[in-house]
N, C-alpha and C. Protein backbone atom coordinates (compact mmCIF):
# COMPACT_ATOMS: atom_id res chain seq x y z
N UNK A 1 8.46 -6.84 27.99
CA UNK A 1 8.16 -7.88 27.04
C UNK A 1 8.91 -7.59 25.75
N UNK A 2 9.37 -8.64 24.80
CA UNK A 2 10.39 -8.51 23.60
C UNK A 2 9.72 -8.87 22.90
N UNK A 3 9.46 -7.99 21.95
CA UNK A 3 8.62 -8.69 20.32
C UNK A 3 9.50 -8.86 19.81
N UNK A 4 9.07 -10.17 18.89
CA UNK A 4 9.81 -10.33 17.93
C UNK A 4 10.10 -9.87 16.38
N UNK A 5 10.68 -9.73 15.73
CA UNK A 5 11.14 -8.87 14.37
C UNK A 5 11.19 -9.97 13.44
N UNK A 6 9.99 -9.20 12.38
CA UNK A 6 9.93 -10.05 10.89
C UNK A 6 11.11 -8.88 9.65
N UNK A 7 12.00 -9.39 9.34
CA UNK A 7 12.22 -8.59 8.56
C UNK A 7 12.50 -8.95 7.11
N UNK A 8 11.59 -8.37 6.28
CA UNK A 8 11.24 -9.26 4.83
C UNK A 8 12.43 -8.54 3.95
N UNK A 9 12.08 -9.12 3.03
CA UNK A 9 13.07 -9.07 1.85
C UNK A 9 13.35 -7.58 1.70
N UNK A 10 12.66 -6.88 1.50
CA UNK A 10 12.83 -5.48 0.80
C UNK A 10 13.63 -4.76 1.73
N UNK A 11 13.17 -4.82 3.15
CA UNK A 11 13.65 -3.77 3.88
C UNK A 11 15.30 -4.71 4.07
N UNK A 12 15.74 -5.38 3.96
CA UNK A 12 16.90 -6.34 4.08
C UNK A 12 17.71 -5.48 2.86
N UNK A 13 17.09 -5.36 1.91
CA UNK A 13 18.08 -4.94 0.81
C UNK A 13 18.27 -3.43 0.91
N UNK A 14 16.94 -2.92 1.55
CA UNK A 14 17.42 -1.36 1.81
C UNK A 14 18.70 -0.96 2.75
N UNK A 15 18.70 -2.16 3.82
CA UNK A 15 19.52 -2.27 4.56
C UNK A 15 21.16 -2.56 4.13
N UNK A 16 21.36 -3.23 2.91
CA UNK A 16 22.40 -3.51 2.64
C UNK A 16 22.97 -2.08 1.93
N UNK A 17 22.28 -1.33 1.30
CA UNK A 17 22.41 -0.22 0.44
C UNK A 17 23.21 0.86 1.60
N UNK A 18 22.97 0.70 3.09
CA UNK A 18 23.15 1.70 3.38
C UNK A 18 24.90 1.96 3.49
N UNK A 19 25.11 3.52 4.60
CA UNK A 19 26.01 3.51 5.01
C UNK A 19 26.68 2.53 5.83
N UNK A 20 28.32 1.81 6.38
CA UNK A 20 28.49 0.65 7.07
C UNK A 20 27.99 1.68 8.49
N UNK A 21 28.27 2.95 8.99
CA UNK A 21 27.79 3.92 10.41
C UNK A 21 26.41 3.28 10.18
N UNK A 22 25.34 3.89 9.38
CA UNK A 22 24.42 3.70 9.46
C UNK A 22 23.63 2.14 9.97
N UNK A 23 24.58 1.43 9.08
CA UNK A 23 23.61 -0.22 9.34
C UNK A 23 23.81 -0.26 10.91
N UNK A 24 25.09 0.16 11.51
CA UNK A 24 24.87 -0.79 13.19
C UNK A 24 23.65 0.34 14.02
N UNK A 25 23.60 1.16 13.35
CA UNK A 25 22.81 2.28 13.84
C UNK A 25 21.32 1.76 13.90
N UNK A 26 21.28 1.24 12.50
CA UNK A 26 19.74 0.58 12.79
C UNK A 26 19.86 -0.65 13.73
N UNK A 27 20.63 -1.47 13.31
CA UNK A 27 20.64 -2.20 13.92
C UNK A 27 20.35 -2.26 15.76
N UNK A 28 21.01 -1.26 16.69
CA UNK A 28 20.95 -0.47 17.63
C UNK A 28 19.19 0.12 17.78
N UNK A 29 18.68 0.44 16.65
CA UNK A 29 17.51 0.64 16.48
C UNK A 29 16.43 -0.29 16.84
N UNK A 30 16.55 -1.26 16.07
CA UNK A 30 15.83 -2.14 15.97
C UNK A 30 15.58 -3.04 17.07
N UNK A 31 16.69 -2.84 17.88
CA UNK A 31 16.95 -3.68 19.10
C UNK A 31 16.20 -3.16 19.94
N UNK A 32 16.00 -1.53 20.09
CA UNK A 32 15.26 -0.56 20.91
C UNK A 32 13.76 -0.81 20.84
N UNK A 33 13.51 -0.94 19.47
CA UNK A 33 11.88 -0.99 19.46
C UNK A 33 11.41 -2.47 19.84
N UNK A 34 12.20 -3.65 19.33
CA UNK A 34 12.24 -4.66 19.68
C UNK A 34 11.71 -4.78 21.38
N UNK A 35 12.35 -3.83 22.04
CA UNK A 35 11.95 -4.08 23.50
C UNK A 35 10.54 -2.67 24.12
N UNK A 36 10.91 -2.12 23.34
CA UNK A 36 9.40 -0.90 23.50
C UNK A 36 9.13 -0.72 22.29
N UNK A 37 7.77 -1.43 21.82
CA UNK A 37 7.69 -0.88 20.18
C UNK A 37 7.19 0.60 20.01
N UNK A 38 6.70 1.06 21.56
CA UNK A 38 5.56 2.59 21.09
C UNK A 38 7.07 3.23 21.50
N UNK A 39 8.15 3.59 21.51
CA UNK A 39 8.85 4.37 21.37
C UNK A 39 9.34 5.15 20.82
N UNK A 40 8.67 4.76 19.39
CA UNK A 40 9.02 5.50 17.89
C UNK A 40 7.45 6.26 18.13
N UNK A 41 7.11 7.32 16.49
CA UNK A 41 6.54 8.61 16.49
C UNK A 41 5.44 7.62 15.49
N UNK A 42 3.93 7.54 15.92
CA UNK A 42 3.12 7.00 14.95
C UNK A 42 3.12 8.25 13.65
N UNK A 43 2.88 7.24 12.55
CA UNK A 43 2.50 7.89 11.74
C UNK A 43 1.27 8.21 10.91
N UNK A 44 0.39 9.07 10.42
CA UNK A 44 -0.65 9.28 10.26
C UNK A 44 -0.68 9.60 8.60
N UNK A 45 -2.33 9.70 8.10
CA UNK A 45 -2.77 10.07 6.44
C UNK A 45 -2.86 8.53 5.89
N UNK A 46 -2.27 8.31 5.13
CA UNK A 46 -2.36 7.20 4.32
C UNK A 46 -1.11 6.05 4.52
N UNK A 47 -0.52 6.69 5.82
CA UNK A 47 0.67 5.75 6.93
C UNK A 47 -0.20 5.47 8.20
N UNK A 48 -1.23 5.41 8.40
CA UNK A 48 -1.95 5.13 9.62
C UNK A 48 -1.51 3.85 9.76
N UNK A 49 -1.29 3.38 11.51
CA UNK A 49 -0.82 2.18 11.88
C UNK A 49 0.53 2.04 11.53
N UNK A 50 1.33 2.67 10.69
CA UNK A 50 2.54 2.33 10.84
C UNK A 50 3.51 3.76 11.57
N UNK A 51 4.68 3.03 12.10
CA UNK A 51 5.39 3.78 13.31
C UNK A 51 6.94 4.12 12.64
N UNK A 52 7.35 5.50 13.00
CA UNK A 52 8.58 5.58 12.35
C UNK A 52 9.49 5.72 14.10
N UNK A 53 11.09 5.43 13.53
CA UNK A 53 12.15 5.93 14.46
C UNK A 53 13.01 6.60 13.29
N UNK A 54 13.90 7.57 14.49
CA UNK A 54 14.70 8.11 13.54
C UNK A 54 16.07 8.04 13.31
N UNK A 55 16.90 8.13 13.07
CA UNK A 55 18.84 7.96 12.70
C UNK A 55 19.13 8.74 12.04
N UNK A 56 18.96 10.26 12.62
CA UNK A 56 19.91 11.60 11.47
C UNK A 56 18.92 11.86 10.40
N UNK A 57 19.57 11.49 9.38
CA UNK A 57 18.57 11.74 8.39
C UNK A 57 17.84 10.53 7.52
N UNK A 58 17.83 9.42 8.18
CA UNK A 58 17.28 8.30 7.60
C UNK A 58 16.27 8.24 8.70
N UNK A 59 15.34 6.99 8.48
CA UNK A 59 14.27 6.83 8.97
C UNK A 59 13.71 5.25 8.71
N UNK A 60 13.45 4.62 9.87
CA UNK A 60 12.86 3.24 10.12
C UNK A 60 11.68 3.08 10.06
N UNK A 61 10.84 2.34 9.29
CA UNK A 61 9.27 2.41 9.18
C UNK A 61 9.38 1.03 9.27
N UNK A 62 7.55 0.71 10.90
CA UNK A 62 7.73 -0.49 11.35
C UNK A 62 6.32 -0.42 11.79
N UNK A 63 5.87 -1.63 11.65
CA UNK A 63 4.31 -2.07 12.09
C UNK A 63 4.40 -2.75 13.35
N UNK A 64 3.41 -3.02 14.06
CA UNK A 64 3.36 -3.32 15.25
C UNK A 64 1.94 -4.48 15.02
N UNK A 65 2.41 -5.37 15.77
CA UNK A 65 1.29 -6.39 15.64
C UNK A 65 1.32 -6.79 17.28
N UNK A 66 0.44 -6.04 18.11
CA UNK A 66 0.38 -6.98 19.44
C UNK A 66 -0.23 -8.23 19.82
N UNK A 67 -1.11 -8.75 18.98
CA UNK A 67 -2.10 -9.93 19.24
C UNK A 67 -0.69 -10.91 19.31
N UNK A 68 0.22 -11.07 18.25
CA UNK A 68 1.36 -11.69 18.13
C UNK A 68 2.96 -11.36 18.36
N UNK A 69 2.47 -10.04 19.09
CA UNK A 69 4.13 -10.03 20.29
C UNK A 69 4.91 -9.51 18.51
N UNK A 70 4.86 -8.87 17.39
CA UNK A 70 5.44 -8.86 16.29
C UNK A 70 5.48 -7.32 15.80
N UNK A 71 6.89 -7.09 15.33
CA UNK A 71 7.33 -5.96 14.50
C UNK A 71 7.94 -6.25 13.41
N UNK A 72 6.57 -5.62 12.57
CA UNK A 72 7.38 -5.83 11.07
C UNK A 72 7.89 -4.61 10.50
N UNK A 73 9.49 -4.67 10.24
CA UNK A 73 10.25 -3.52 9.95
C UNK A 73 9.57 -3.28 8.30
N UNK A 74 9.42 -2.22 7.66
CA UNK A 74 9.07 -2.50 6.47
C UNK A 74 10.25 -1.65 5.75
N UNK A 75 10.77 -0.70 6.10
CA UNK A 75 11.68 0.12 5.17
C UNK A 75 12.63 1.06 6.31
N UNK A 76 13.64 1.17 5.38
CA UNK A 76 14.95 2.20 5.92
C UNK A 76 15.59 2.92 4.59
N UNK A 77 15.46 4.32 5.17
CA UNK A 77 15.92 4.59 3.78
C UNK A 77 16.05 6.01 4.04
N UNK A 78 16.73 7.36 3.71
CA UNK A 78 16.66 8.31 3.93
C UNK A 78 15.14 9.08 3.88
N UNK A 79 15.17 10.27 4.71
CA UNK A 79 13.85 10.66 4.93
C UNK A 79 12.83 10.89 3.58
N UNK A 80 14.01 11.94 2.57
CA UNK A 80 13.16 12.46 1.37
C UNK A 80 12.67 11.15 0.69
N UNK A 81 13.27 10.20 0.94
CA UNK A 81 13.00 8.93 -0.41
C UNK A 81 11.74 7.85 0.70
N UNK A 82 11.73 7.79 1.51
CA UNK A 82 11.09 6.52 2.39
C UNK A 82 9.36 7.31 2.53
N UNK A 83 9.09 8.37 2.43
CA UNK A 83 7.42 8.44 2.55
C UNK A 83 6.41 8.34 0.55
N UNK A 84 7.70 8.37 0.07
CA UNK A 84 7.33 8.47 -1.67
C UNK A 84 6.27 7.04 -2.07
């Protein structure tokens, strides 16, 4: 089954910031969870419910909504800066 991907404003602009390697990388990413969302590493504490994947040293943070088949990407951004 393919969920579909909300991807809002913010994480769009994190996206533009990046490396040009990096963007098809997520992109490649996104496509992955798109078709298995539990494939990425849940995350826990005060990230409960949201799911990371990884790319080197950056990192994809993404919610999962099954009632509505939906993944909302929320951020990309290198590791030290994306849990702040």
């Amino acid at each position: 089954m393919v969920y579909k991907a909300r991807l809002p404003n913010s994480f769009q602009k994190d996206t533009k910031k990046l490396p040009e390697n990096i963007k098809s990388k997520v992109i490649k990413e996104i496509k992955t969870v798109l078709d298995d969302p539990y494939c990425g590493i849940a995350l826990v504490g005060n990230l409960k419910g949201l799911w990371k994947r990884r790319i080197g040293k950056y990192r994809i943070v993404y919610q999962i909504l099954n009632d509505e088949e939906l993944v909302i990407f929320h951020s990309v951004d290198l590791r030290k800066k994306i849990y702040k």
